[in-house]
N, C-alpha and C. Protein backbone atom coordinates (compact mmCIF):
# COMPACT_ATOMS: atom_id res chain seq x y z
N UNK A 1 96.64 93.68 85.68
CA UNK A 1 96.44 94.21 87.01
C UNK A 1 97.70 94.93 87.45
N UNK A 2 97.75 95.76 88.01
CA UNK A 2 98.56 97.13 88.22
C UNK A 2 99.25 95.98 89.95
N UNK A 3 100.24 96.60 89.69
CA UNK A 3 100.85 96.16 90.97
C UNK A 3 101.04 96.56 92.21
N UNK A 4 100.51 96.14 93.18
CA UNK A 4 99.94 96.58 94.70
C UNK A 4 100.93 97.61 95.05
N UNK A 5 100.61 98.71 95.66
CA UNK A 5 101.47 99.18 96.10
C UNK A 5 101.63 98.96 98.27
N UNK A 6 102.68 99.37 98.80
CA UNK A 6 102.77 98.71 99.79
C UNK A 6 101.83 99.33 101.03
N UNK A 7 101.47 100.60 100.60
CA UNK A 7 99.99 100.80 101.59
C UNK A 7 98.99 100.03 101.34
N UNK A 8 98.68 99.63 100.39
CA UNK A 8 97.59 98.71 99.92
C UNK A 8 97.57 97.15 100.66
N UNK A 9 98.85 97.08 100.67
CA UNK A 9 99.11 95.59 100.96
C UNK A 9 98.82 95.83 102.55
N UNK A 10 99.51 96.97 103.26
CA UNK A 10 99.06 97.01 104.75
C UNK A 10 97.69 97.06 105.08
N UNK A 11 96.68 98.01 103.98
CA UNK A 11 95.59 98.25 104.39
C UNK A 11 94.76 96.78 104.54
N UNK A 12 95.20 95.77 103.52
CA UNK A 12 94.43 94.99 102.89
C UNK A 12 94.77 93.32 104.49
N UNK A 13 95.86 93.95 104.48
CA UNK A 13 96.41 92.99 105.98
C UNK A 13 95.88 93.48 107.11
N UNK A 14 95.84 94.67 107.57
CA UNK A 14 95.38 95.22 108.40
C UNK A 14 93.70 94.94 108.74
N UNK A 15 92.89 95.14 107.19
CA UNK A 15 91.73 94.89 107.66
C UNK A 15 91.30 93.33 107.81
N UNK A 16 92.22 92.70 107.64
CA UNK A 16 92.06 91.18 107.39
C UNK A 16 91.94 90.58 108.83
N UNK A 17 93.52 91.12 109.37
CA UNK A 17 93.47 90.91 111.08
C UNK A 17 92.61 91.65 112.02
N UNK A 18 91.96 92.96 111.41
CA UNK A 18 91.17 93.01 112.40
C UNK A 18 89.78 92.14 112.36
N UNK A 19 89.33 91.88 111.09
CA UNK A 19 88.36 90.99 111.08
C UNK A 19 88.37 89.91 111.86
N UNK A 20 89.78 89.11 111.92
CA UNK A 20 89.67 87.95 112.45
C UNK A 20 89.81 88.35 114.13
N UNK A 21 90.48 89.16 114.61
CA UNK A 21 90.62 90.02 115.78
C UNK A 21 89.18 89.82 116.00
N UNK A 22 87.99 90.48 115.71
CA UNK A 22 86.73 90.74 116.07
C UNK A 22 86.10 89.32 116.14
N UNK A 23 86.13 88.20 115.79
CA UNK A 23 85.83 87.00 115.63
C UNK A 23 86.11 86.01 117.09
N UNK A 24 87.56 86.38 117.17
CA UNK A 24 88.45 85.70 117.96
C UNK A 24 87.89 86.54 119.73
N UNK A 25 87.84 87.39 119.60
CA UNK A 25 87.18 88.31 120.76
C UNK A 25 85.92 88.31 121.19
N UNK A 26 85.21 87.59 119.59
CA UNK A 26 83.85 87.39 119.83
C UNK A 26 83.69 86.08 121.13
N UNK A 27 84.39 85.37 120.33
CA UNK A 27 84.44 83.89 120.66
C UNK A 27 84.80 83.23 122.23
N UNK A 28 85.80 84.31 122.37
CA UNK A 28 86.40 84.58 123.67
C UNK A 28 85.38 85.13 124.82
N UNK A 29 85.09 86.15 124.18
CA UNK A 29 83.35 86.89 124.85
C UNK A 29 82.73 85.88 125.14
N UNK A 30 81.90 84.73 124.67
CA UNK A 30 81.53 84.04 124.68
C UNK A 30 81.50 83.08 125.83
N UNK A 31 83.05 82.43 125.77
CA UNK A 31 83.51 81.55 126.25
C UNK A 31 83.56 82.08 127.62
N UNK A 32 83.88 83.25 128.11
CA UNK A 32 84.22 84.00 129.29
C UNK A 32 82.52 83.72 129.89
N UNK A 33 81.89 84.33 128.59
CA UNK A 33 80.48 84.22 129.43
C UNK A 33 79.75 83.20 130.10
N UNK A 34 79.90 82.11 129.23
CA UNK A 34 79.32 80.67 129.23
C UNK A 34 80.23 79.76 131.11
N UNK A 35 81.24 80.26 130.59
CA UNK A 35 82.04 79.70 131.81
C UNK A 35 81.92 80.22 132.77
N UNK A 36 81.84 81.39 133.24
CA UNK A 36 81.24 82.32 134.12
C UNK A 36 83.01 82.64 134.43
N UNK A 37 84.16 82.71 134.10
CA UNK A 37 85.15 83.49 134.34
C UNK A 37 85.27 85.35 133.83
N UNK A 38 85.26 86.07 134.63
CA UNK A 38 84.71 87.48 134.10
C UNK A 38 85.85 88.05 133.50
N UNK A 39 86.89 87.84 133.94
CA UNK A 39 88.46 88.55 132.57
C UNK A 39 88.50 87.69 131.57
N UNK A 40 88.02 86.70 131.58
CA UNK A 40 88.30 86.25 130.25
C UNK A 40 86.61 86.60 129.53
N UNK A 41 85.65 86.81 129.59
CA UNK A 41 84.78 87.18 128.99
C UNK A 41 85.56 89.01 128.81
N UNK A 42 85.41 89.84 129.87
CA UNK A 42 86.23 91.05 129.49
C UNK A 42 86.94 91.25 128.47
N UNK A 43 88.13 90.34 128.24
CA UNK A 43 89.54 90.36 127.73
C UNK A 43 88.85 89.97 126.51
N UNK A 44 87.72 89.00 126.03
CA UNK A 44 87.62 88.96 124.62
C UNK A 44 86.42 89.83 124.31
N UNK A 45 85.77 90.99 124.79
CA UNK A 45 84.93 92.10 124.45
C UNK A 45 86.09 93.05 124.12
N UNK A 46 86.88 92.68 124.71
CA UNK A 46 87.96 94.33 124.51
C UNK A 46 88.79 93.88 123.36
N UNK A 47 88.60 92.57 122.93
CA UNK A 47 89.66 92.79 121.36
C UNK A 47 88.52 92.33 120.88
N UNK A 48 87.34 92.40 120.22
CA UNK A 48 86.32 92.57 119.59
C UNK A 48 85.85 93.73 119.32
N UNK A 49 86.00 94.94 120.26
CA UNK A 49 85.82 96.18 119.82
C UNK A 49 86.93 96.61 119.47
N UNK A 50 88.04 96.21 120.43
CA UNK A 50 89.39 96.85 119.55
C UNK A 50 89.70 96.20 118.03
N UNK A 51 89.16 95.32 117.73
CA UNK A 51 89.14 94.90 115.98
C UNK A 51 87.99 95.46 115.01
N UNK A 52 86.87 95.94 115.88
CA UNK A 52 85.66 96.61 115.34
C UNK A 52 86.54 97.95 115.06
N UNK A 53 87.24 98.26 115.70
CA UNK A 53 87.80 99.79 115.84
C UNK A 53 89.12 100.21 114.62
N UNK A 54 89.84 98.87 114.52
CA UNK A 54 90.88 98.81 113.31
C UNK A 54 90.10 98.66 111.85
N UNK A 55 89.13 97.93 112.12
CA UNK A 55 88.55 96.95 110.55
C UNK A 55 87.95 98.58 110.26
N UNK A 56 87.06 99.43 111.15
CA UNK A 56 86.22 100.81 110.86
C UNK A 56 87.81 101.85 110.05
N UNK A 57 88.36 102.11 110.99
CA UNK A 57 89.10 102.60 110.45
C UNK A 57 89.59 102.11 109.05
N UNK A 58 90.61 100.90 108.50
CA UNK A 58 90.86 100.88 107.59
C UNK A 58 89.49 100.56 106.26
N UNK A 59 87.92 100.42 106.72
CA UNK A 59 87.54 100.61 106.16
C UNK A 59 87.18 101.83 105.36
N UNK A 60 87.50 103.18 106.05
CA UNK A 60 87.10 104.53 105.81
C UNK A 60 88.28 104.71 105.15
N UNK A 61 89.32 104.13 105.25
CA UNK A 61 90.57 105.03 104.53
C UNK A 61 90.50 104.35 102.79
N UNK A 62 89.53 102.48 102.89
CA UNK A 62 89.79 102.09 101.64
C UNK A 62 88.38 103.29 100.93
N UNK A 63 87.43 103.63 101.71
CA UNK A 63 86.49 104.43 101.06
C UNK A 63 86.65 105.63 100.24
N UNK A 64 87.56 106.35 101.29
CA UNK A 64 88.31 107.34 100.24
C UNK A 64 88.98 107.47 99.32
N UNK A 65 90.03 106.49 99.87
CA UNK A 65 90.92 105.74 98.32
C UNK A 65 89.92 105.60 97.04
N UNK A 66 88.92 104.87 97.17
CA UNK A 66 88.21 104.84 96.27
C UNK A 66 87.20 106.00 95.43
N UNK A 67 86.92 106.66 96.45
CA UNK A 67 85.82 107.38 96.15
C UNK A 67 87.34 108.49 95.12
N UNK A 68 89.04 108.61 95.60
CA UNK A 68 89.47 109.48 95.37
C UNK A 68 89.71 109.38 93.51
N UNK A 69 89.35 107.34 93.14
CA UNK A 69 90.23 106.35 92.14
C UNK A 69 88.82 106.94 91.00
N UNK A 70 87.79 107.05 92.18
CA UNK A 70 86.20 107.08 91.05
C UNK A 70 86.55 108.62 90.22
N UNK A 71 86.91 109.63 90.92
CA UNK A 71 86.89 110.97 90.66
C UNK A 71 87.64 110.91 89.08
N UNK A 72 89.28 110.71 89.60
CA UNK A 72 89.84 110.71 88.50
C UNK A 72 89.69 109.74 87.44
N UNK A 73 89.15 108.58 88.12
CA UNK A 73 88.63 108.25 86.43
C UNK A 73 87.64 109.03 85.91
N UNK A 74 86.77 109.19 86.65
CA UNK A 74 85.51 110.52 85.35
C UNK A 74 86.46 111.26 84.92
N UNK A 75 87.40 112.04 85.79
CA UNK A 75 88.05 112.91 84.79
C UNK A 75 88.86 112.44 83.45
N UNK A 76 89.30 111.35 83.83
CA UNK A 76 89.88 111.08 82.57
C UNK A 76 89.01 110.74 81.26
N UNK A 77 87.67 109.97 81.76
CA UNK A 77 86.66 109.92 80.81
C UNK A 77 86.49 111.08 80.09
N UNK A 78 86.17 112.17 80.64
CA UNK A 78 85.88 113.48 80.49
C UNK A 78 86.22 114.24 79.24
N UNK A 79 87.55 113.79 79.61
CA UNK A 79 89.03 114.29 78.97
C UNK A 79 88.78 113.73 77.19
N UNK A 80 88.80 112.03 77.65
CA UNK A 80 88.54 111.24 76.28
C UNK A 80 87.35 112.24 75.76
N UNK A 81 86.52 112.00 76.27
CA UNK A 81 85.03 113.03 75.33
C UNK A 81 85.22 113.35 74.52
N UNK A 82 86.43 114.93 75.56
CA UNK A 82 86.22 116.41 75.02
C UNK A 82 87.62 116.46 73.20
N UNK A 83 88.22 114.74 73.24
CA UNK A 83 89.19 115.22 72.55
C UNK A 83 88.96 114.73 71.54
């Protein structure tokens, strides 16, 4: 296994906390609701979308990464073929 490089390691942290971000906001949502206190139901909708909003993002950037990892491997396949 090739060794992480340090965007990887952010991306891979990044989408980790926002996951749990969206969880924790859920939960909070919840709790705000159930209790009938309205900033604290607020306050955990707004870091539930603001973690919906990090996890989207670093999901699109691992998509490309990938889709960029798929390319050049065909090419290198390619390459093997033609030689």
């Amino acid at each position: 296994m090739a060794n992480p490089t340090p965007e990887s390691i952010v991306e891979v942290v990044g989408a980790s906390v926002a996951n749990k971000g969206m969880l924790v906001g859920g939960a909070a949502g919840m709790v705000g609701f159930f209790s009938q206190v309205n900033w604290i139901g607020v306050a955990g909708v707004a870091v539930a979308v603001l973690g919906l909003m990090i996890n989207f993002y670093f999901q699109v950037r691992k998509d490309r990464r990938e889709h960029a990892e798929s390319i050049e491997r065909i090419k290198a396949l390619r390459e093997q073929c033609r030689s």
